[in-house]
N, C-alpha and C. Protein backbone atom coordinates (compact mmCIF):
# COMPACT_ATOMS: atom_id res chain seq x y z
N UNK A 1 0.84 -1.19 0.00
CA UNK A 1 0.00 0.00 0.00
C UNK A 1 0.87 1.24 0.00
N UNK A 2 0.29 2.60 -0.62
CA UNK A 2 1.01 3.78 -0.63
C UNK A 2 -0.14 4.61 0.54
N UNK A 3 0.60 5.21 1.00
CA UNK A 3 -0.73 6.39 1.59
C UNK A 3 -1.85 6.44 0.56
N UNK A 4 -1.66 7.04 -0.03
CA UNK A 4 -2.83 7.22 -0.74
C UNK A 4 -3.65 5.82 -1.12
N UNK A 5 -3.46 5.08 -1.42
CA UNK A 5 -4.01 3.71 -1.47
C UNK A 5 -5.32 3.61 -0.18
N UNK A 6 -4.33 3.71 0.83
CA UNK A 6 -4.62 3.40 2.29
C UNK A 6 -5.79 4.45 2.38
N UNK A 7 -5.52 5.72 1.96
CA UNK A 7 -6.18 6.40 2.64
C UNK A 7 -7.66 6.89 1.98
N UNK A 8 -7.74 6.50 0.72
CA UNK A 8 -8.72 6.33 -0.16
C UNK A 8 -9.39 5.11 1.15
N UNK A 9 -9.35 3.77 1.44
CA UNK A 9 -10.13 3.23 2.12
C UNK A 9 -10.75 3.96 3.65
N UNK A 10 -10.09 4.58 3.71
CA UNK A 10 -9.94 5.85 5.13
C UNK A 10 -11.57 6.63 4.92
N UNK A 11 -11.14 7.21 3.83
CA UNK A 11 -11.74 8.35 3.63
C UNK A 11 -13.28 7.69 3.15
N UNK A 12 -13.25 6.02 2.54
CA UNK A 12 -15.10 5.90 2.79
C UNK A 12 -15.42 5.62 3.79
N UNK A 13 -15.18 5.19 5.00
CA UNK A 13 -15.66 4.92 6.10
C UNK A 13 -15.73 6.28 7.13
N UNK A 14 -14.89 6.75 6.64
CA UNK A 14 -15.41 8.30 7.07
C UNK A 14 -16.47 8.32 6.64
N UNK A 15 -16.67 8.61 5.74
CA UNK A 15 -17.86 9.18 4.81
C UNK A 15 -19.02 8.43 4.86
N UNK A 16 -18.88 7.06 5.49
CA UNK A 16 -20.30 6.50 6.58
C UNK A 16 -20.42 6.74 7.72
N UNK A 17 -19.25 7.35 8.56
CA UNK A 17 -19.55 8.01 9.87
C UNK A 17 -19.09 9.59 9.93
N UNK A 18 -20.01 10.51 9.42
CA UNK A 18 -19.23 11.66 9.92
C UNK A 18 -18.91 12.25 11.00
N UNK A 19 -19.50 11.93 12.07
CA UNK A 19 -19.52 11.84 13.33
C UNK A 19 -18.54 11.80 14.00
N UNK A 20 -17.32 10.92 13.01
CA UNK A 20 -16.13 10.70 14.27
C UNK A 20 -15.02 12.19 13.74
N UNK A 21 -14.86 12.21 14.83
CA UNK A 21 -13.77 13.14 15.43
C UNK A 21 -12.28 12.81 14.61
N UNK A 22 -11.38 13.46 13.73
CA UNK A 22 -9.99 12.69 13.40
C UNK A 22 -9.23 13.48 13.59
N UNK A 23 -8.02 13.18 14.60
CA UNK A 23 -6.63 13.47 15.15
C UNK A 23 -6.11 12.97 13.85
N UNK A 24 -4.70 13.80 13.51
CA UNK A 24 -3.84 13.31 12.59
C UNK A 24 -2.48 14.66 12.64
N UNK A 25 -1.60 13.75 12.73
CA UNK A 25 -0.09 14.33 12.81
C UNK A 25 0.42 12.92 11.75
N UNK A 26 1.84 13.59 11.58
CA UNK A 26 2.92 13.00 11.05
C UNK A 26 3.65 13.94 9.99
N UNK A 27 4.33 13.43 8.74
CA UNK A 27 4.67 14.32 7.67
C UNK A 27 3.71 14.13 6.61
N UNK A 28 4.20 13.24 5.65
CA UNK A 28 3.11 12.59 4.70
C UNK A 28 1.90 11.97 5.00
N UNK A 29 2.17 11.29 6.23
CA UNK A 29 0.59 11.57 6.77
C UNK A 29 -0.22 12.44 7.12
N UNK A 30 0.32 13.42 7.69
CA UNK A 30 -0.30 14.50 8.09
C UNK A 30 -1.31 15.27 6.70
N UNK A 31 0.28 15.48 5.50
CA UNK A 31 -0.42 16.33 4.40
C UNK A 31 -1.24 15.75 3.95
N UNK A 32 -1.17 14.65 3.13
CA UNK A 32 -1.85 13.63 2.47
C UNK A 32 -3.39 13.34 3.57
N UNK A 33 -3.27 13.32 4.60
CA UNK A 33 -4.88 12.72 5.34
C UNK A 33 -5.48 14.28 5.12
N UNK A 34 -4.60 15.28 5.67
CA UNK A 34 -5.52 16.33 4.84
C UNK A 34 -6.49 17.10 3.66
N UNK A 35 -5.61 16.35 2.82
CA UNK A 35 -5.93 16.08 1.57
C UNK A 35 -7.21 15.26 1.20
N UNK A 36 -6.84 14.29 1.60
CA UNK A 36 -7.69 12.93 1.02
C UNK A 36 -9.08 13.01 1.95
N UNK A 37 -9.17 13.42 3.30
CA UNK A 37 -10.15 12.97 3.80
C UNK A 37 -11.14 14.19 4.45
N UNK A 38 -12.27 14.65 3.72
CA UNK A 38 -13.20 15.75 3.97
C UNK A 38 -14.08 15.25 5.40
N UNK A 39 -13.97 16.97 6.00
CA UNK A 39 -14.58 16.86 6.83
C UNK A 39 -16.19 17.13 6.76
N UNK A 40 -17.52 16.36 7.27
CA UNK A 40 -18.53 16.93 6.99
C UNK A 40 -19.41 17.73 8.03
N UNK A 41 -18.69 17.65 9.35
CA UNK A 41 -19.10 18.33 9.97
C UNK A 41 -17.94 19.14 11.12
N UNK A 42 -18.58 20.41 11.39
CA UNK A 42 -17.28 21.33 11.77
C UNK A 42 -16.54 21.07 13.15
N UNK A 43 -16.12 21.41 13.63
CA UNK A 43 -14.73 20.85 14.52
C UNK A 43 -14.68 19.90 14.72
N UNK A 44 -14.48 18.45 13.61
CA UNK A 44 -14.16 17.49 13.84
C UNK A 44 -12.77 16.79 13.26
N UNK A 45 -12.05 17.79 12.72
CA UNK A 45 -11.02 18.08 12.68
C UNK A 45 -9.55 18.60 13.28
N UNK A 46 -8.78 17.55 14.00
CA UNK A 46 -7.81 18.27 14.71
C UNK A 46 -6.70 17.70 14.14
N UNK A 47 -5.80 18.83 14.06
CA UNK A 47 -4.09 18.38 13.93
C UNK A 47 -2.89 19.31 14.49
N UNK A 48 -1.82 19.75 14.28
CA UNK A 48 -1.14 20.68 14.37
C UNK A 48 -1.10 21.45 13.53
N UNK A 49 -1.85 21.86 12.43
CA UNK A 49 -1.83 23.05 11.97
C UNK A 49 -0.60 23.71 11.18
N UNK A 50 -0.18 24.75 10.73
CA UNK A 50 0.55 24.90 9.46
C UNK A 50 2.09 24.61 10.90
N UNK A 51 3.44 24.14 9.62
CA UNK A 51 4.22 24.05 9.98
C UNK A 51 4.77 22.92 10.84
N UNK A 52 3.62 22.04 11.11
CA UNK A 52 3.38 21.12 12.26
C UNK A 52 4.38 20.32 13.22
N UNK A 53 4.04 20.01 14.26
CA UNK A 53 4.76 19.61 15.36
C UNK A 53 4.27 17.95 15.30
N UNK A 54 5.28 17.13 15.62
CA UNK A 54 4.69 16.06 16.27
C UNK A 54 5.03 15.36 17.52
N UNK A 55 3.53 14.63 17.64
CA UNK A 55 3.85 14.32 19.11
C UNK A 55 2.02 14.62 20.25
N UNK A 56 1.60 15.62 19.43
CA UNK A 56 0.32 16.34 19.88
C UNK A 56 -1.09 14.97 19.71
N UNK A 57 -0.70 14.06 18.68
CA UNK A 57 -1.27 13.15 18.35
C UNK A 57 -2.61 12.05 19.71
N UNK A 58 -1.76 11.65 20.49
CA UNK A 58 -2.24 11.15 20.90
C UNK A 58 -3.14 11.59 22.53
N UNK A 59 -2.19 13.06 23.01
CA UNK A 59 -2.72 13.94 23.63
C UNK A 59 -4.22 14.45 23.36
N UNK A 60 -4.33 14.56 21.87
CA UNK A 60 -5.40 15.88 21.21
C UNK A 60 -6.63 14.49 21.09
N UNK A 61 -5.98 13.07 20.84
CA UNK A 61 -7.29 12.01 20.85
C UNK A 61 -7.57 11.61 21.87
N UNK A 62 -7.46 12.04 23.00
CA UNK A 62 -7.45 11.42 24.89
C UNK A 62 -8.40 12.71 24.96
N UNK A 63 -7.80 13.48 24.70
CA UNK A 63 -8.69 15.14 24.76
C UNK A 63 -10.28 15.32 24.52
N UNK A 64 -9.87 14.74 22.52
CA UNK A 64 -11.26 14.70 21.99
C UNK A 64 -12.54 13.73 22.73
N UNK A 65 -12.09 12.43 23.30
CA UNK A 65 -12.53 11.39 23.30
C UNK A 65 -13.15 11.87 24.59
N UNK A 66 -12.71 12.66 25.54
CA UNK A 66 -13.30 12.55 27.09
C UNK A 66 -14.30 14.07 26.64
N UNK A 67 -13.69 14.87 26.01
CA UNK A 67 -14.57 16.31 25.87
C UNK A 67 -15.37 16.31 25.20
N UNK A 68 -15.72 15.18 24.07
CA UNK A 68 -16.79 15.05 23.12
C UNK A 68 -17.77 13.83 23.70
N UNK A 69 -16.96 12.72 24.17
CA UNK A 69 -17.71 11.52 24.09
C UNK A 69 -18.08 10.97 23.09
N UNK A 70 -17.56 11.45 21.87
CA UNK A 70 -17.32 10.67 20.32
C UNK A 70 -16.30 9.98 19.85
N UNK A 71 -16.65 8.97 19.36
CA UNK A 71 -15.65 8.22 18.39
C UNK A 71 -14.27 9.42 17.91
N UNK A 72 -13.08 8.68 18.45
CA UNK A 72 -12.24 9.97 17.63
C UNK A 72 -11.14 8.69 16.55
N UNK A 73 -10.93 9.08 16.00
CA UNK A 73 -9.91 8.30 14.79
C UNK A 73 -8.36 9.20 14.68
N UNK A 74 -7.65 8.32 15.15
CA UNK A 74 -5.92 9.10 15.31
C UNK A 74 -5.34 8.76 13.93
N UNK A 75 -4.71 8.81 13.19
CA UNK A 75 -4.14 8.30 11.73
C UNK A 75 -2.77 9.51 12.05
N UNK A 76 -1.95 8.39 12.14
CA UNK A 76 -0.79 8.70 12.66
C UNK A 76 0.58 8.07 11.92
N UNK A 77 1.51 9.15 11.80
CA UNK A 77 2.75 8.71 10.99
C UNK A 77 3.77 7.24 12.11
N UNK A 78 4.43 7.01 11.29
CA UNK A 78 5.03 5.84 12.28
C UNK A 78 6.10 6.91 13.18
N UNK A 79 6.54 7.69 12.57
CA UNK A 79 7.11 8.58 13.58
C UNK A 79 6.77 9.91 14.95
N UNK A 80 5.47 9.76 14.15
CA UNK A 80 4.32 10.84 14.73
C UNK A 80 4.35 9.67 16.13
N UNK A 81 3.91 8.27 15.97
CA UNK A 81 3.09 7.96 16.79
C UNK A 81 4.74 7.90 18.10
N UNK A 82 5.75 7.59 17.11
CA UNK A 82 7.08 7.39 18.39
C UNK A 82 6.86 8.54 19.15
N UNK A 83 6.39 9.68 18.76
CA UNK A 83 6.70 11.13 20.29
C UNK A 83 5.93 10.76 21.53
N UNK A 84 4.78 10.58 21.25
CA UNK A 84 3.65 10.31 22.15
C UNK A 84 2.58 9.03 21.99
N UNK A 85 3.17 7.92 21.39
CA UNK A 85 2.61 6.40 21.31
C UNK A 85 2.05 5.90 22.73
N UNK A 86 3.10 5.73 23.78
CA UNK A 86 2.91 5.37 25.14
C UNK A 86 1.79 5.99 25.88
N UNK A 87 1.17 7.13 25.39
CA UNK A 87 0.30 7.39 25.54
C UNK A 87 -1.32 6.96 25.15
N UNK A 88 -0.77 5.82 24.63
CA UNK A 88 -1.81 4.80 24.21
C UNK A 88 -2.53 4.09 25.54
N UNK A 89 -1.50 3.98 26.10
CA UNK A 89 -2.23 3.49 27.47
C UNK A 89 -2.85 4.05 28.36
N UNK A 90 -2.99 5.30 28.31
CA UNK A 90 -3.97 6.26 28.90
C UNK A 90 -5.39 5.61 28.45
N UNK A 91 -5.07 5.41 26.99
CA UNK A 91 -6.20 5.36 26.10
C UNK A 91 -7.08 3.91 26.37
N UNK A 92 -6.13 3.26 26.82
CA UNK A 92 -6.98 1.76 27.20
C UNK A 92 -7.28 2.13 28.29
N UNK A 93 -6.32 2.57 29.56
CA UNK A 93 -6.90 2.25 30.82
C UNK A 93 -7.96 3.41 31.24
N UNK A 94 -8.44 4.04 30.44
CA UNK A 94 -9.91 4.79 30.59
C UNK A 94 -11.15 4.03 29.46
N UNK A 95 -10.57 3.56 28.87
CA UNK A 95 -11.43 2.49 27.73
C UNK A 95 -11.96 3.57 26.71
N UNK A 96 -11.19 4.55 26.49
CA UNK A 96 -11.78 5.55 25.32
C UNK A 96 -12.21 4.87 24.30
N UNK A 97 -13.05 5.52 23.43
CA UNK A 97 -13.75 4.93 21.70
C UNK A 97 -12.75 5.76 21.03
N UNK A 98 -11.15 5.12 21.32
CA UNK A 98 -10.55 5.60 20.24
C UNK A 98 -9.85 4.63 19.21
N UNK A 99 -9.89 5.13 17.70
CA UNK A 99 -8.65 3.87 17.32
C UNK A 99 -8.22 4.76 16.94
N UNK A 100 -6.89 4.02 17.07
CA UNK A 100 -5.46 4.60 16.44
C UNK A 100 -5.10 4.25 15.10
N UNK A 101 -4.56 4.46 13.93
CA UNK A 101 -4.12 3.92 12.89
C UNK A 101 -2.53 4.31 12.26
N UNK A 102 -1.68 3.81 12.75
CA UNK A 102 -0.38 3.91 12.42
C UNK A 102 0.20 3.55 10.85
N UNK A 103 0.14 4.35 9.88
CA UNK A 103 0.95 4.08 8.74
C UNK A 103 2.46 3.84 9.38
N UNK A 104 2.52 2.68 8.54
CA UNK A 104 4.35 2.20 8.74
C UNK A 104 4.74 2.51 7.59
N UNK A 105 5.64 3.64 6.66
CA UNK A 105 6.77 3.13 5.87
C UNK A 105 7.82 2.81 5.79
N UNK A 106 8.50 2.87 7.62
CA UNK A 106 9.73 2.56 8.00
C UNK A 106 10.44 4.28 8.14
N UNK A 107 9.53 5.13 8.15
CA UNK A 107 10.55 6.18 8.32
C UNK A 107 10.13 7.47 8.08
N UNK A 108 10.87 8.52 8.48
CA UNK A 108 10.01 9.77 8.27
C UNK A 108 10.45 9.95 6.79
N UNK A 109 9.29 10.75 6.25
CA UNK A 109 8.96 10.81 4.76
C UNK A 109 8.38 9.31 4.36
N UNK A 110 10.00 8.51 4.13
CA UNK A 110 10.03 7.38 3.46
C UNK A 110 10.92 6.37 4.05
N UNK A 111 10.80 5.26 4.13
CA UNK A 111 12.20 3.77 4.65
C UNK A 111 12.93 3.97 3.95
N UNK A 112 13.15 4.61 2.86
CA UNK A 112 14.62 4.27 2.01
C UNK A 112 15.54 5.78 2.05
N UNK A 113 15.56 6.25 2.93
CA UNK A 113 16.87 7.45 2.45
C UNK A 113 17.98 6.97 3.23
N UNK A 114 18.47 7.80 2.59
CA UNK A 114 20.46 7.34 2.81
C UNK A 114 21.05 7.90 3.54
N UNK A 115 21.95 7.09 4.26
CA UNK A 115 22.70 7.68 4.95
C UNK A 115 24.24 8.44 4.54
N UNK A 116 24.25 9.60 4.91
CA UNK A 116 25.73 10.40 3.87
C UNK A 116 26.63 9.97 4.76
N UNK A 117 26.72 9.86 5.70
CA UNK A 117 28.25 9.46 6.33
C UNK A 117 28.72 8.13 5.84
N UNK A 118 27.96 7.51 5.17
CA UNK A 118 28.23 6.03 4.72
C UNK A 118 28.96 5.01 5.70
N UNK A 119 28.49 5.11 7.05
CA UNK A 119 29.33 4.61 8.23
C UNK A 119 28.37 3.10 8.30
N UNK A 120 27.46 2.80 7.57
CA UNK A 120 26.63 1.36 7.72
C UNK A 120 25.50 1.88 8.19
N UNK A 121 25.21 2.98 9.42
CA UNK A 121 24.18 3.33 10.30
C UNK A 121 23.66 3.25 8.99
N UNK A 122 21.83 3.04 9.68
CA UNK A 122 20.98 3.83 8.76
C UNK A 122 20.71 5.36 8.69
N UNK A 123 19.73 5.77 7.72
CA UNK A 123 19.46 7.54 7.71
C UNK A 123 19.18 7.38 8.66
N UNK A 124 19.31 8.73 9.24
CA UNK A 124 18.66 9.42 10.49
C UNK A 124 16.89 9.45 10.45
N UNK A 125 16.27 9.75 8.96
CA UNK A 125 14.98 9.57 8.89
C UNK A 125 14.43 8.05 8.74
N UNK A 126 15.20 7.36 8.77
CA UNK A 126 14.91 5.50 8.65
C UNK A 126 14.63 5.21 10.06
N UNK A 127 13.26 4.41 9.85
CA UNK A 127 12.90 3.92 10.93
C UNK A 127 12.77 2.42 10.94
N UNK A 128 11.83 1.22 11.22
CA UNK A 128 11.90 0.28 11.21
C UNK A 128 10.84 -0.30 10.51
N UNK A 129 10.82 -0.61 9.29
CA UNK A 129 9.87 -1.15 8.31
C UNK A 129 8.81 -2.37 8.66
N UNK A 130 9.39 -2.87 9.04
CA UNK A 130 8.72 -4.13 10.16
C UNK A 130 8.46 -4.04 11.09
N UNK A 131 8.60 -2.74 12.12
CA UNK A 131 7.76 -2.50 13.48
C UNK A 131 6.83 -3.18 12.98
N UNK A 132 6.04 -3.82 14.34
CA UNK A 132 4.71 -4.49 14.64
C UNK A 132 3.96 -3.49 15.88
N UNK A 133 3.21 -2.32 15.54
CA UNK A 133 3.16 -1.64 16.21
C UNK A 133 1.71 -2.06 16.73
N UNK A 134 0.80 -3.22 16.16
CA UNK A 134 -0.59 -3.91 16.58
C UNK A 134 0.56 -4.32 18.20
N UNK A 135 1.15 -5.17 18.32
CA UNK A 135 2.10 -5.96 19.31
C UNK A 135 1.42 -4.97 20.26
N UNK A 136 1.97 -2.95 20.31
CA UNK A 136 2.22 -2.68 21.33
C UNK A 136 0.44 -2.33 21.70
N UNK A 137 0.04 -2.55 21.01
CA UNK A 137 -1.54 -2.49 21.31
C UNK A 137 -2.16 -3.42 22.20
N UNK A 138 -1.69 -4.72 21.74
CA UNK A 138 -1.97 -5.74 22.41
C UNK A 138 -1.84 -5.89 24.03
N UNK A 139 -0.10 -5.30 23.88
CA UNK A 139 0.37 -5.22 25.13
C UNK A 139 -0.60 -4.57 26.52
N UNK A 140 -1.23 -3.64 25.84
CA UNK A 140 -2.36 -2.59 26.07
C UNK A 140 -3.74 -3.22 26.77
N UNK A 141 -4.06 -4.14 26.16
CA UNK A 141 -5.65 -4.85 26.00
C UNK A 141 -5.91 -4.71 25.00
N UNK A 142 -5.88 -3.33 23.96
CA UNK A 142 -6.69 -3.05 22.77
C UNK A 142 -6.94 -3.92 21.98
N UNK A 143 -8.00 -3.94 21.12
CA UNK A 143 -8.39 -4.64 19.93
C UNK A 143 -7.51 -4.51 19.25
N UNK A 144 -6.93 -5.44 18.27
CA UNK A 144 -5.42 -4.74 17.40
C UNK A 144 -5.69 -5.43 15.99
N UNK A 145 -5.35 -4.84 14.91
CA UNK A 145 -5.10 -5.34 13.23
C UNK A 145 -3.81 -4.90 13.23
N UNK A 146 -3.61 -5.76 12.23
CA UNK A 146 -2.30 -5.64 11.48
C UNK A 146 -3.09 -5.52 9.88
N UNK A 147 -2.86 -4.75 9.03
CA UNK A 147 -3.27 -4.91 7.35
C UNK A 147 -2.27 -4.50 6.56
N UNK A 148 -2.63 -5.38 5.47
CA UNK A 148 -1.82 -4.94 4.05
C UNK A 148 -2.03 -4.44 3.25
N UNK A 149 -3.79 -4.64 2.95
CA UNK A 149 -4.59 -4.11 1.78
C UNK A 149 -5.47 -3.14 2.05
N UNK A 150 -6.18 -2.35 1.19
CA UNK A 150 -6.70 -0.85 1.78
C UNK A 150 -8.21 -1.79 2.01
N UNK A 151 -8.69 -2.96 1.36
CA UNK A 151 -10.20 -3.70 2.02
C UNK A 151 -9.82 -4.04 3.38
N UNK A 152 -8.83 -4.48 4.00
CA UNK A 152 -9.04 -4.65 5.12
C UNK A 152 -8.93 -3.66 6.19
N UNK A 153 -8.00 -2.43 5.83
CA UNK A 153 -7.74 -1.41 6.73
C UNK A 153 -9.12 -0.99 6.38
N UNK A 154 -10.38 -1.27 5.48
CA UNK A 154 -11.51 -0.44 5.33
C UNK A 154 -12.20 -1.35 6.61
N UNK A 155 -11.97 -2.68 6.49
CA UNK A 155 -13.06 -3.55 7.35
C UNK A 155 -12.70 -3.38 8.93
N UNK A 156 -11.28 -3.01 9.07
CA UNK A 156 -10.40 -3.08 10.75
C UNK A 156 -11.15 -1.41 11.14
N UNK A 157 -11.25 -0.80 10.54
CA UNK A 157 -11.36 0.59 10.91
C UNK A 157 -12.86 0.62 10.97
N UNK A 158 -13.83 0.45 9.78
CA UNK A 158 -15.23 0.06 10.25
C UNK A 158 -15.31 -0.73 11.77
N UNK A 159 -14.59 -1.83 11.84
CA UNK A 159 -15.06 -2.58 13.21
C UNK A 159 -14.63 -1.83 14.23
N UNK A 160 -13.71 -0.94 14.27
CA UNK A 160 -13.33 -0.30 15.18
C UNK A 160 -13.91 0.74 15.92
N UNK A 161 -14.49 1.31 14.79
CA UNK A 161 -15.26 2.72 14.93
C UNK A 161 -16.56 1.97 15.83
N UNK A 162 -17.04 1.19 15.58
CA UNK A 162 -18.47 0.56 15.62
C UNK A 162 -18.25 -0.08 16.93
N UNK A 163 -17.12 -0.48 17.50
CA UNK A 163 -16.81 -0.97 19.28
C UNK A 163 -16.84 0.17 20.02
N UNK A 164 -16.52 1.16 19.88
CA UNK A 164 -16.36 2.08 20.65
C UNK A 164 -15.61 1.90 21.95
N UNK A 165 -14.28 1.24 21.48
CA UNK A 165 -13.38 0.84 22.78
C UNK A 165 -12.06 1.16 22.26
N UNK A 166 -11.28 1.30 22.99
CA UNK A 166 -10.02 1.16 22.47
C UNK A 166 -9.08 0.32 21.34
N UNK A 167 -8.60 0.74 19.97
CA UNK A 167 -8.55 -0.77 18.98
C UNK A 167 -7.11 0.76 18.23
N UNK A 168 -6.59 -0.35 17.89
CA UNK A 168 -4.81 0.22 17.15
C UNK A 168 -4.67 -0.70 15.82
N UNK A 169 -4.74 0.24 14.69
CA UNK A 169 -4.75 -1.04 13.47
C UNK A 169 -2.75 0.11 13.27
N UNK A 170 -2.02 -1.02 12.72
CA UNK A 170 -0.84 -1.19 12.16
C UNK A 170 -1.46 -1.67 10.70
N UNK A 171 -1.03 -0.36 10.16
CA UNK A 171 -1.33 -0.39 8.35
C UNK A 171 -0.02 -0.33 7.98
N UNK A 172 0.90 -1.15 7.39
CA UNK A 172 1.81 -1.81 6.46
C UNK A 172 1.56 -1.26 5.02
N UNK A 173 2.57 -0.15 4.90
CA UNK A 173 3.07 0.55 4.25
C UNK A 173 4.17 -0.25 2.60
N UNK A 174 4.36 0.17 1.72
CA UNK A 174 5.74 0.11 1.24
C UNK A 174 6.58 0.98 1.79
N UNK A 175 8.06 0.88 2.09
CA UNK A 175 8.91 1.45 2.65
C UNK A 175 9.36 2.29 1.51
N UNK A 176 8.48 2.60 0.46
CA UNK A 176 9.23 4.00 -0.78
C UNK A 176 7.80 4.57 -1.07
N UNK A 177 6.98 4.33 -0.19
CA UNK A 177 5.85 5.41 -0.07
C UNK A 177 5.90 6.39 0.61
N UNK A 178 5.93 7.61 0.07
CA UNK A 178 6.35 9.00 0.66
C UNK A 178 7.84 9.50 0.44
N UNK A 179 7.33 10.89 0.65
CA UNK A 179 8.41 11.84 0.22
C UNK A 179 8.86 13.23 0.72
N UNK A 180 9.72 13.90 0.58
CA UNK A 180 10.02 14.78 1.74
C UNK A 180 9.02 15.25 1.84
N UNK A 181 8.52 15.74 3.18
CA UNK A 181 6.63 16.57 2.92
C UNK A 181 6.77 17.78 3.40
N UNK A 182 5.85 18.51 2.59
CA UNK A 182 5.46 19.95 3.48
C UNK A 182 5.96 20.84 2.24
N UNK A 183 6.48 20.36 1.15
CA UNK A 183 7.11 21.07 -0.29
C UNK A 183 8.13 22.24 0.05
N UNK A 184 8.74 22.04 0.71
CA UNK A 184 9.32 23.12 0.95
C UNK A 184 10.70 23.09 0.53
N UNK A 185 10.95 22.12 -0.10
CA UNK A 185 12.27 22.23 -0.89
C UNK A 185 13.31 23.83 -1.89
N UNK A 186 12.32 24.06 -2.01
CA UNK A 186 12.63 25.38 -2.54
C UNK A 186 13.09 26.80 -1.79
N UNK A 187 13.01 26.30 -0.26
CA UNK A 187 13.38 27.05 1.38
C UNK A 187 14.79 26.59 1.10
N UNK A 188 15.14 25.46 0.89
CA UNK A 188 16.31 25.28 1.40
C UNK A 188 17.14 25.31 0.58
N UNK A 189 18.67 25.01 0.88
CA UNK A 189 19.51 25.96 0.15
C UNK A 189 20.05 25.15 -1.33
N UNK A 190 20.25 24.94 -2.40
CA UNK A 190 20.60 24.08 -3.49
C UNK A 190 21.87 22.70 -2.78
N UNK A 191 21.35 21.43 -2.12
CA UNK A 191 22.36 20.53 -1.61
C UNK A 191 23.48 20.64 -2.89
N UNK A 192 24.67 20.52 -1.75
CA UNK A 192 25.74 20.20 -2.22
C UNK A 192 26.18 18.86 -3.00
N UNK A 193 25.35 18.14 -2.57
CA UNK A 193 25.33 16.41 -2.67
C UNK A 193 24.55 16.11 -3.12
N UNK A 194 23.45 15.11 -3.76
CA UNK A 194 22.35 14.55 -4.34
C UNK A 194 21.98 13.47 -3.12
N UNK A 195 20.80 14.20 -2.46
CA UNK A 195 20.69 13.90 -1.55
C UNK A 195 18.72 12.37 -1.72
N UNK A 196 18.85 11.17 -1.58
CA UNK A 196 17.55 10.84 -1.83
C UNK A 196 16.60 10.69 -0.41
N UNK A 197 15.40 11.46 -0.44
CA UNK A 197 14.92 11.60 0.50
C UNK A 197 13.46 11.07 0.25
């Protein structure tokens, strides 16, 4: 799956519940869920806003979930969810109606950029392509998926919404889905190097 793949299945099950509330941070997640997924009714929309921070993610769905008493939906970068993930367990041990949905591509932007020091490390934006981030759900109590295909992240996220309990789907990414985000390439200064990001 690419984001967009994924998030095309996102965006109809929205569109049978408008009702729920959606948290969303990350990079390419962040822009892209903005993108892809209309809101139909008004403040049911939260994120960080231009320039964005992450980390606010799972704070702003503990928030929504006790101040609304609605379904809230987190769709969260795999790096978004590392600032403030552990905060998942807030989320079980009050039994919020929240799910979480973690895109994995292994990394901020994308799993495949390079490392310039050529010392073996990976990039600094490489994360772990194979996290099993359902696992830390489990660990939790939560209801947990793991998916590959955008029908099942449609069917894990329907069932989720519809428990109204705590549930963490791990959506399995390609690790060359995504790209530097936020377009701002043109800020920065002409690299010296040919840099793949």
């Amino acid at each position: 799956m690419t984001h967009w793949s994924a998030l095309s299945a996102v965006r109809k099950v929205f569109a049978s519940n408008p009702d729920v509330v959606l948290v969303n941070e990350g990079a390419n997640t962040l822009d892209d869920t903005r993108n892809a997924i209309d809101m139909m009714l008004p403040r049911h929309r939260i994120d960080c806003a231009t320039w964005a921070i992450m980390g606010m993610g799972m704070g702003s769905a503990i928030g929504a979930a006790v101040a609304s008493g609605k379904s809230v939906v987190a769709i969260e970068g795999d790096s978004a969810f590392g600032f403030s993930g552990m905060d998942f367990s807030t989320i079980c041990r009050f039994n919020l109606p929240v799910t979480v949905v973690i895109f994995n591509n292994g990394g901020i932007y994308n799993g495949v950029g390079e490392n310039l020091s050529k010392d073996g490390d990976p990039a600094p934006t490489t994360l772990n392509i194979n996290a099993r981030y359902d696992k830390l759900g489990e660990a939790f109590g939560a209801k947990t998926y793991y998916v590959t295909t955008p029908a099942d992240l449609a069917t894990a996220l329907s069932e989720s919404i519809a428990s109204k309990k705590p549930c963490l789907i791990d959506v399995q990414l390609a690790a060359d889905s995504g790209k530097e985000s936020g377009h701002i390439g043109y800020l920065n200064p002409a690299a010296l190097i040919s840099v793949k990001v």
